[in-house]
C-alpha atoms as a PDB file:
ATOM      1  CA  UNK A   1    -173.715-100.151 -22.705  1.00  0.00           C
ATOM      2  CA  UNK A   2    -170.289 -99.238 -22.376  1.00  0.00           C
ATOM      3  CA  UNK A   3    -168.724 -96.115 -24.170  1.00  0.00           C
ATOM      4  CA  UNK A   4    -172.065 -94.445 -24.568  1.00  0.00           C
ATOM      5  CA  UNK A   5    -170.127 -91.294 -24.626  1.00  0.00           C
ATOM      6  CA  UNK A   6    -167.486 -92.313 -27.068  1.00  0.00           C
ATOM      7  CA  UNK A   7    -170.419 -93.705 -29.269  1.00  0.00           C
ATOM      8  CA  UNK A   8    -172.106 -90.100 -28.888  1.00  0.00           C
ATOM      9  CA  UNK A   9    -169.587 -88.032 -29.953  1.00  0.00           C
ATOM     10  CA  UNK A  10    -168.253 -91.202 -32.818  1.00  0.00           C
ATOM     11  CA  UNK A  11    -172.215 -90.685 -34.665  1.00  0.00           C
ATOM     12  CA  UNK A  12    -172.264 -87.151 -33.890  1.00  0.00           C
ATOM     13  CA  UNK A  13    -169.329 -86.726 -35.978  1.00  0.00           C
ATOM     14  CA  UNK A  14    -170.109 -89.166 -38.277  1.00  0.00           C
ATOM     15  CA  UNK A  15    -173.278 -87.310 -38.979  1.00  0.00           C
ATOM     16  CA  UNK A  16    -171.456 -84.541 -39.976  1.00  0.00           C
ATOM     17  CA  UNK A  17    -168.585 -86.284 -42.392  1.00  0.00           C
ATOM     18  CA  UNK A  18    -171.474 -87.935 -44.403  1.00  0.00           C
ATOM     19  CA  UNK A  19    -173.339 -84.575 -44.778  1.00  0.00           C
ATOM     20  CA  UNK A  20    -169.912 -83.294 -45.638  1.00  0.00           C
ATOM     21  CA  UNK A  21    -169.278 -86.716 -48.311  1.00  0.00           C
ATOM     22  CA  UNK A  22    -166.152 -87.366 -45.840  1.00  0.00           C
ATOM     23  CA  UNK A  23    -165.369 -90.503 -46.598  1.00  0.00           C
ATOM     24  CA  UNK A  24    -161.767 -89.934 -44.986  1.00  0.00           C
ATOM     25  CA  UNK A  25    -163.333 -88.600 -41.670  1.00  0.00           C
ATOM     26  CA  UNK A  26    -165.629 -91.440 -41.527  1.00  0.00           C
ATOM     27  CA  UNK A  27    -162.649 -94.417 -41.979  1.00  0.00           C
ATOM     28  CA  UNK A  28    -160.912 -92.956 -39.165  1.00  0.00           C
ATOM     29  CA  UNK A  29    -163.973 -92.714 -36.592  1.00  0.00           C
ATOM     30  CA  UNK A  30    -164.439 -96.372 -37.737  1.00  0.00           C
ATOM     31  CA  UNK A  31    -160.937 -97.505 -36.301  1.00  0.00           C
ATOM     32  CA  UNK A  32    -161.723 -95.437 -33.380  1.00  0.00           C
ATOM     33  CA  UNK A  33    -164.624 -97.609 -32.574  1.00  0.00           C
ATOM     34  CA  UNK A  34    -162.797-100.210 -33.949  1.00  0.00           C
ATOM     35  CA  UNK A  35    -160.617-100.170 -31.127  1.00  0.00           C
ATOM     36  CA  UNK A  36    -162.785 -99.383 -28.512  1.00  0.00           C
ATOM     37  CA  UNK A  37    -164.826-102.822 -29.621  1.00  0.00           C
ATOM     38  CA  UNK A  38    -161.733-104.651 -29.334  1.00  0.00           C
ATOM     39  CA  UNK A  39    -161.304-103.740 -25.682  1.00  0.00           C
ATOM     40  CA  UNK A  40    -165.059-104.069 -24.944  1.00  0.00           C
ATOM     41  CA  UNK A  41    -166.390-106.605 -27.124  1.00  0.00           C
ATOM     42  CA  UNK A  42    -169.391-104.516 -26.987  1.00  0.00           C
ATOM     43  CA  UNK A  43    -171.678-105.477 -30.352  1.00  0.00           C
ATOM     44  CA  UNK A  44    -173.318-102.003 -30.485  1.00  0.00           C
ATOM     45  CA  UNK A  45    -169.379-100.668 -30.895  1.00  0.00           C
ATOM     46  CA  UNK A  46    -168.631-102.865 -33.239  1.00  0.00           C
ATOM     47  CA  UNK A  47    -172.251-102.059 -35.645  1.00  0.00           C
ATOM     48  CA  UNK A  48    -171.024 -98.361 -35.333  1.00  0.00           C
ATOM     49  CA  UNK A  49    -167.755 -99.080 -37.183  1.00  0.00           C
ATOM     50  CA  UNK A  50    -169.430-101.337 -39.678  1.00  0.00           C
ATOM     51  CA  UNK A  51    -171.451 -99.169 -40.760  1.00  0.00           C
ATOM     52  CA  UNK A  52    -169.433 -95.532 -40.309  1.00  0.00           C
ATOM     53  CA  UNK A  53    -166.808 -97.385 -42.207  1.00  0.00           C
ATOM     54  CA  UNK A  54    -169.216 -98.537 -45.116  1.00  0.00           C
ATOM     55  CA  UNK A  55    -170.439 -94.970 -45.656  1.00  0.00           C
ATOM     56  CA  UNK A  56    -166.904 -93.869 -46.026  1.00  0.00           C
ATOM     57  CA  UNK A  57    -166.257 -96.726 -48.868  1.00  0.00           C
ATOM     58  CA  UNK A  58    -169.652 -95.500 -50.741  1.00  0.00           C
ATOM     59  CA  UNK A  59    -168.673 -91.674 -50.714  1.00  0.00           C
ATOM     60  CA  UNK A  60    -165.307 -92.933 -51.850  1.00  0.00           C
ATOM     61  CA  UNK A  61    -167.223 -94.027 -54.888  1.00  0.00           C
ATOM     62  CA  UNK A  62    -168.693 -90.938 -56.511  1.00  0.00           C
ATOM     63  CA  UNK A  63    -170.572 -92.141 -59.271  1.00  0.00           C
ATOM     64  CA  UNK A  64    -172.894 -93.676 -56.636  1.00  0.00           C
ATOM     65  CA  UNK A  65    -173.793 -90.624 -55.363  1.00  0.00           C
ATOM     66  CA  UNK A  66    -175.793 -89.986 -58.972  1.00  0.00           C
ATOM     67  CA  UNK A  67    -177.547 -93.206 -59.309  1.00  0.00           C
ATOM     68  CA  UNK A  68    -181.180 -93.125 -58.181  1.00  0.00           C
ATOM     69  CA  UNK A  69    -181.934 -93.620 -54.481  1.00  0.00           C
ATOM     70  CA  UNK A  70    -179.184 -91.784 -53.448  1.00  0.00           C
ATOM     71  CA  UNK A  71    -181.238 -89.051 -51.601  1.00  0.00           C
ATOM     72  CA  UNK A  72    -183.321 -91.578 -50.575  1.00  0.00           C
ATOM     73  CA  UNK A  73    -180.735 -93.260 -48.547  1.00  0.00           C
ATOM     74  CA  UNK A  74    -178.858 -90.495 -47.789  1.00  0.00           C
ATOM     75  CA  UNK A  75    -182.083 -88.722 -46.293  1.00  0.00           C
ATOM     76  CA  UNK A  76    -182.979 -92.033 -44.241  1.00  0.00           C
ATOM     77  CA  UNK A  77    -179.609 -93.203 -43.076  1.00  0.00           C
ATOM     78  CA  UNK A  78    -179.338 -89.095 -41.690  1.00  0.00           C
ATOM     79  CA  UNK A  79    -182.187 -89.327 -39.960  1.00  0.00           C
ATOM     80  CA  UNK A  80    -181.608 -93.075 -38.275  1.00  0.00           C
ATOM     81  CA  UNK A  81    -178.246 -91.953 -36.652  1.00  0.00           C
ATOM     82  CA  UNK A  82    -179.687 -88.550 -35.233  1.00  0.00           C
ATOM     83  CA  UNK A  83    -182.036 -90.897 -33.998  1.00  0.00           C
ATOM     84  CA  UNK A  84    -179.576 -93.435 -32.590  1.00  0.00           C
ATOM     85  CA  UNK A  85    -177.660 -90.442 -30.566  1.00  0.00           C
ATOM     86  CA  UNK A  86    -180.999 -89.303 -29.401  1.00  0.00           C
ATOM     87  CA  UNK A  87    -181.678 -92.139 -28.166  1.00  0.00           C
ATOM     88  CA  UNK A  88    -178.457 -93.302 -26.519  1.00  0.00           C
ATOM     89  CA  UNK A  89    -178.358 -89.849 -24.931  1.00  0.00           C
ATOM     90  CA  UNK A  90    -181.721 -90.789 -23.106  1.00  0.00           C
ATOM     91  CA  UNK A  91    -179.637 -94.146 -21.888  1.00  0.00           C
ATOM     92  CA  UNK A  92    -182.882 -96.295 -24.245  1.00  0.00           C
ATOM     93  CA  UNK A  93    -180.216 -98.875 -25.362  1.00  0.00           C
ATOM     94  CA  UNK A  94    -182.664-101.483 -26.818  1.00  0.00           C
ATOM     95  CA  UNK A  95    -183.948 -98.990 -28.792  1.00  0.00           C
ATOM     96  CA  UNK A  96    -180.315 -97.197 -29.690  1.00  0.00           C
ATOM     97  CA  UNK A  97    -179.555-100.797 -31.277  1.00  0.00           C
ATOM     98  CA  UNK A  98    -182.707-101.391 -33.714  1.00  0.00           C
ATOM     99  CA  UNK A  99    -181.913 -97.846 -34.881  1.00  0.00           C
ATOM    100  CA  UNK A 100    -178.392 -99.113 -35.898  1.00  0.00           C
ATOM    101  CA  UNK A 101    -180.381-101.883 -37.301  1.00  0.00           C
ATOM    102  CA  UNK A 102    -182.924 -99.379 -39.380  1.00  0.00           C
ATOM    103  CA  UNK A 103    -179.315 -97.803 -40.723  1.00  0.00           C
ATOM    104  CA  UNK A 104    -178.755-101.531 -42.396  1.00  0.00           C
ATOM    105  CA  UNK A 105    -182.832-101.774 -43.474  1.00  0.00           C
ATOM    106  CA  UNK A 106    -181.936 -98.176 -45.553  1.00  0.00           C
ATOM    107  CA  UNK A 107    -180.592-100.388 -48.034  1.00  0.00           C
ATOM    108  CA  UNK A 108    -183.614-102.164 -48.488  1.00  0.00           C
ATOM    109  CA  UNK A 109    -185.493 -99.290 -49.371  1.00  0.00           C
ATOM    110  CA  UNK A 110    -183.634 -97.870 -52.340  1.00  0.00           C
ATOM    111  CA  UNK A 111    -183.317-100.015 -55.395  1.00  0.00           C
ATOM    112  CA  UNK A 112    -181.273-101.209 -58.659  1.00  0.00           C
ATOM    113  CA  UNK A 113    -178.049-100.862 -58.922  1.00  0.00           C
ATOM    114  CA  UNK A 114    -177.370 -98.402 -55.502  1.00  0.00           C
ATOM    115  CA  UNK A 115    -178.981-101.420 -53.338  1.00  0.00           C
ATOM    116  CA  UNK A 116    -176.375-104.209 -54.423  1.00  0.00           C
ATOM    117  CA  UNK A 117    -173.182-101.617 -54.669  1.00  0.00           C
ATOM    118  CA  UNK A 118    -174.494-100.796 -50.943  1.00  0.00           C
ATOM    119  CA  UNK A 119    -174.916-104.356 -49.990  1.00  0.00           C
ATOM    120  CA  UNK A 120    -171.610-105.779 -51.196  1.00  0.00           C
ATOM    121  CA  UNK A 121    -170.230-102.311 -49.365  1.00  0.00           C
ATOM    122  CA  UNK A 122    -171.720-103.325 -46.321  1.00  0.00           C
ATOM    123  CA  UNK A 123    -170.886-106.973 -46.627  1.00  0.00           C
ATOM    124  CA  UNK A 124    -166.919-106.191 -47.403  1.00  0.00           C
ATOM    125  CA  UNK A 125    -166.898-104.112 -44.753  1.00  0.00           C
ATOM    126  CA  UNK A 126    -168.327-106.070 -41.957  1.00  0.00           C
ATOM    127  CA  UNK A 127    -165.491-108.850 -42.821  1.00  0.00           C
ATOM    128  CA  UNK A 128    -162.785-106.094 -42.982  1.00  0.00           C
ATOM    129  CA  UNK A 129    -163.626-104.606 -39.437  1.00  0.00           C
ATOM    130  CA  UNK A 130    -164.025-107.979 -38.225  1.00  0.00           C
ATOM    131  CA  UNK A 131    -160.110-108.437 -39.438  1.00  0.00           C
ATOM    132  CA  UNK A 132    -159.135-105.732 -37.647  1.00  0.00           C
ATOM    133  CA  UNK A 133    -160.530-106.746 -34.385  1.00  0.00           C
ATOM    134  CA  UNK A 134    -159.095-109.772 -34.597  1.00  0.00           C
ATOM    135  CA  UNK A 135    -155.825-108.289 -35.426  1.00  0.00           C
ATOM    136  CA  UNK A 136    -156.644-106.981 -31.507  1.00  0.00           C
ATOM    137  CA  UNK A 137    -156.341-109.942 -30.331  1.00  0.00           C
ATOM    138  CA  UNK A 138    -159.907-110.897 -29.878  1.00  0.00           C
ATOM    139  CA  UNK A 139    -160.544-114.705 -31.640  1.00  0.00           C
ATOM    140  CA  UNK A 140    -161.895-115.729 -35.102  1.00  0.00           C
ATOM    141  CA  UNK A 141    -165.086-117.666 -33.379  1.00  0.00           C
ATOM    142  CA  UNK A 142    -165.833-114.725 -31.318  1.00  0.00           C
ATOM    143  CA  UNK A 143    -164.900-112.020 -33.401  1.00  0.00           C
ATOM    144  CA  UNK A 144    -167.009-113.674 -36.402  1.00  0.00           C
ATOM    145  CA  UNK A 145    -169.800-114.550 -33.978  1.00  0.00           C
ATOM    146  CA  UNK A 146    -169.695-110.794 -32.622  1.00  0.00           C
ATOM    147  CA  UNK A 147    -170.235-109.428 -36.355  1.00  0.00           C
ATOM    148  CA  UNK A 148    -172.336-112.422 -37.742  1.00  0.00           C
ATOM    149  CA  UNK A 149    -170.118-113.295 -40.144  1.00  0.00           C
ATOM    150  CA  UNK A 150    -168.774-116.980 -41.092  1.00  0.00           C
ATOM    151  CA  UNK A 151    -164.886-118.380 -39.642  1.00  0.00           C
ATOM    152  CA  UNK A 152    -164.653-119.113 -43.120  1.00  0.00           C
ATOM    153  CA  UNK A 153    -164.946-115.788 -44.348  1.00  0.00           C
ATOM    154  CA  UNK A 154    -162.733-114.052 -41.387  1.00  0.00           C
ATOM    155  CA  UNK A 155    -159.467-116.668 -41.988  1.00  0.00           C
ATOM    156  CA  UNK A 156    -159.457-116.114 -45.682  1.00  0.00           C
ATOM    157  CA  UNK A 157    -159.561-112.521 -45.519  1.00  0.00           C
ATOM    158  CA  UNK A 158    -156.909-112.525 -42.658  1.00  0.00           C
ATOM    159  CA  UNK A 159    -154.975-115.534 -44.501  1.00  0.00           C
ATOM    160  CA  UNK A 160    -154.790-112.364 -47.360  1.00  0.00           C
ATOM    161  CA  UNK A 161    -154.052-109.494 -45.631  1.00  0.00           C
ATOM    162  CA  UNK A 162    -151.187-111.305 -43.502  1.00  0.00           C
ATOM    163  CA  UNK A 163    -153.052-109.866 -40.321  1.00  0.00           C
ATOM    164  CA  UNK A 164    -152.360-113.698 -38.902  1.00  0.00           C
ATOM    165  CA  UNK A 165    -148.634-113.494 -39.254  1.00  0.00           C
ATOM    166  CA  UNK A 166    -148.217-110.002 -37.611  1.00  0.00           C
ATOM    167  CA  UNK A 167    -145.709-110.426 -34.973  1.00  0.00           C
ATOM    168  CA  UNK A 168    -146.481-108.983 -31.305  1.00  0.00           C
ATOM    169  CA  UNK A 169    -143.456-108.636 -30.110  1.00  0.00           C
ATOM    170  CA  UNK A 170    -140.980-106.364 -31.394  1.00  0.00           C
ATOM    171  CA  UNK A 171    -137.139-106.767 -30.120  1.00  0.00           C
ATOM    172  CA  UNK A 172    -135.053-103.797 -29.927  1.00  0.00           C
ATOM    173  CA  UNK A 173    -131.565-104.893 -30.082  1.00  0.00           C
ATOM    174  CA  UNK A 174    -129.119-104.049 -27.191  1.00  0.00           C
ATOM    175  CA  UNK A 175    -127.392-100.938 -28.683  1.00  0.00           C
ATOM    176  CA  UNK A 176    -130.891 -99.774 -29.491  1.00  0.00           C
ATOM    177  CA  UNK A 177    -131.690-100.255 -25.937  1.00  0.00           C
ATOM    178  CA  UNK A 178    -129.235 -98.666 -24.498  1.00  0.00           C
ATOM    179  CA  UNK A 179    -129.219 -95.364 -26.880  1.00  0.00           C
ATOM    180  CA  UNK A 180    -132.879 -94.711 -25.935  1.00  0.00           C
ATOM    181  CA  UNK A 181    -131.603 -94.903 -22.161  1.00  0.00           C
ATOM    182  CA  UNK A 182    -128.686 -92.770 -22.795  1.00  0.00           C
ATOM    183  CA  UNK A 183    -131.790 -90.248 -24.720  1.00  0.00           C
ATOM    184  CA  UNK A 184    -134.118 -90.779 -21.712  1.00  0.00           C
ATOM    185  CA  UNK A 185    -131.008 -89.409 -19.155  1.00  0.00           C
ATOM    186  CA  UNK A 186    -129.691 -86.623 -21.408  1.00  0.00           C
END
């Protein structure tokens, strides 16, 4: 796997945000990884920021954090990522990715309303990270075939967000030009 170390310290931190309920900490590891699974394609990268961003949208939601389950999944979703770094740490890929996996099966272990608010959490944002890889430049067919998600799905999200029109190439005019070579010399 590539990044291994990257991934390390990404979980290792997340770890801590979630114990802390930083859902602000969390977002911003995601588009770390987000990044790094643009450059790689790696699938592993691109579960991490799934599912470090989706804990960041369901501590942005407080009154989930009372419904029953909560320390339930909290408790089991802990444990599977100190797992996951263990495990990555001893190089035992195979295994690091089912425990990624057992972060997702959490949700099928608590119940009533926590279990669809975490579902539809999970499900918004595996199309939303899957936007901003392909705002990398990575395609719809592979980046919805990297996250399992439908073509469908990924163009009408990034048909709504605008992320298809963004322009690449940005012109600086010619006086603009030359002032940042008269700053460069100066």
């Amino acid at each position: 796997m590539k990044e291994s170390e990257n991934l390390i310290r990404v979980l290792e931190e997340s770890i801590i945000a979630f114990k802390n309920k930083d859902s602000i900490k969390l977002k911003k590891l995601s588009n770390e990884t987000v990044h790094t699974s643009s450059l790689n394609q790696d699938p592993n990268n691109i579960l991490v920021a799934v599912i470090v961003y989706s804990l960041g949208k369901i501590l942005e939601r407080e009154n989930y954090l009372n419904l029953p389950g909560w320390k339930n999944f909290e408790s089991l979703t802990t444990s599977a990522l100190k797992i996951s770094v263990k495990d990555l740490k001893q190089k035992k890929e195979e295994k690091f990715t089912q425990d990624l996996v057992q972060v997702r099966k959490a949700i099928g272990k608590i119940s009533g309303k926590l279990k669809k608010y975490v579902e539809e959490v999970f499900r918004r944002s595996e199309i939303t990270k899957a936007s901003r890889i392909y705002e990398h430049g990575i395609s719809l067919g592979r980046t919805s075939k990297l996250l399992g998600i439908t073509i469908y799905d990924l163009a009408n999200y990034s048909g709504q967000t605008g992320i298809s029109e963004v322009s690449l190439n940005q012109t600086i005019s010619e006086k603009g030009r030359i002032k940042m070579l008269e700053d460069i010399f100066r």
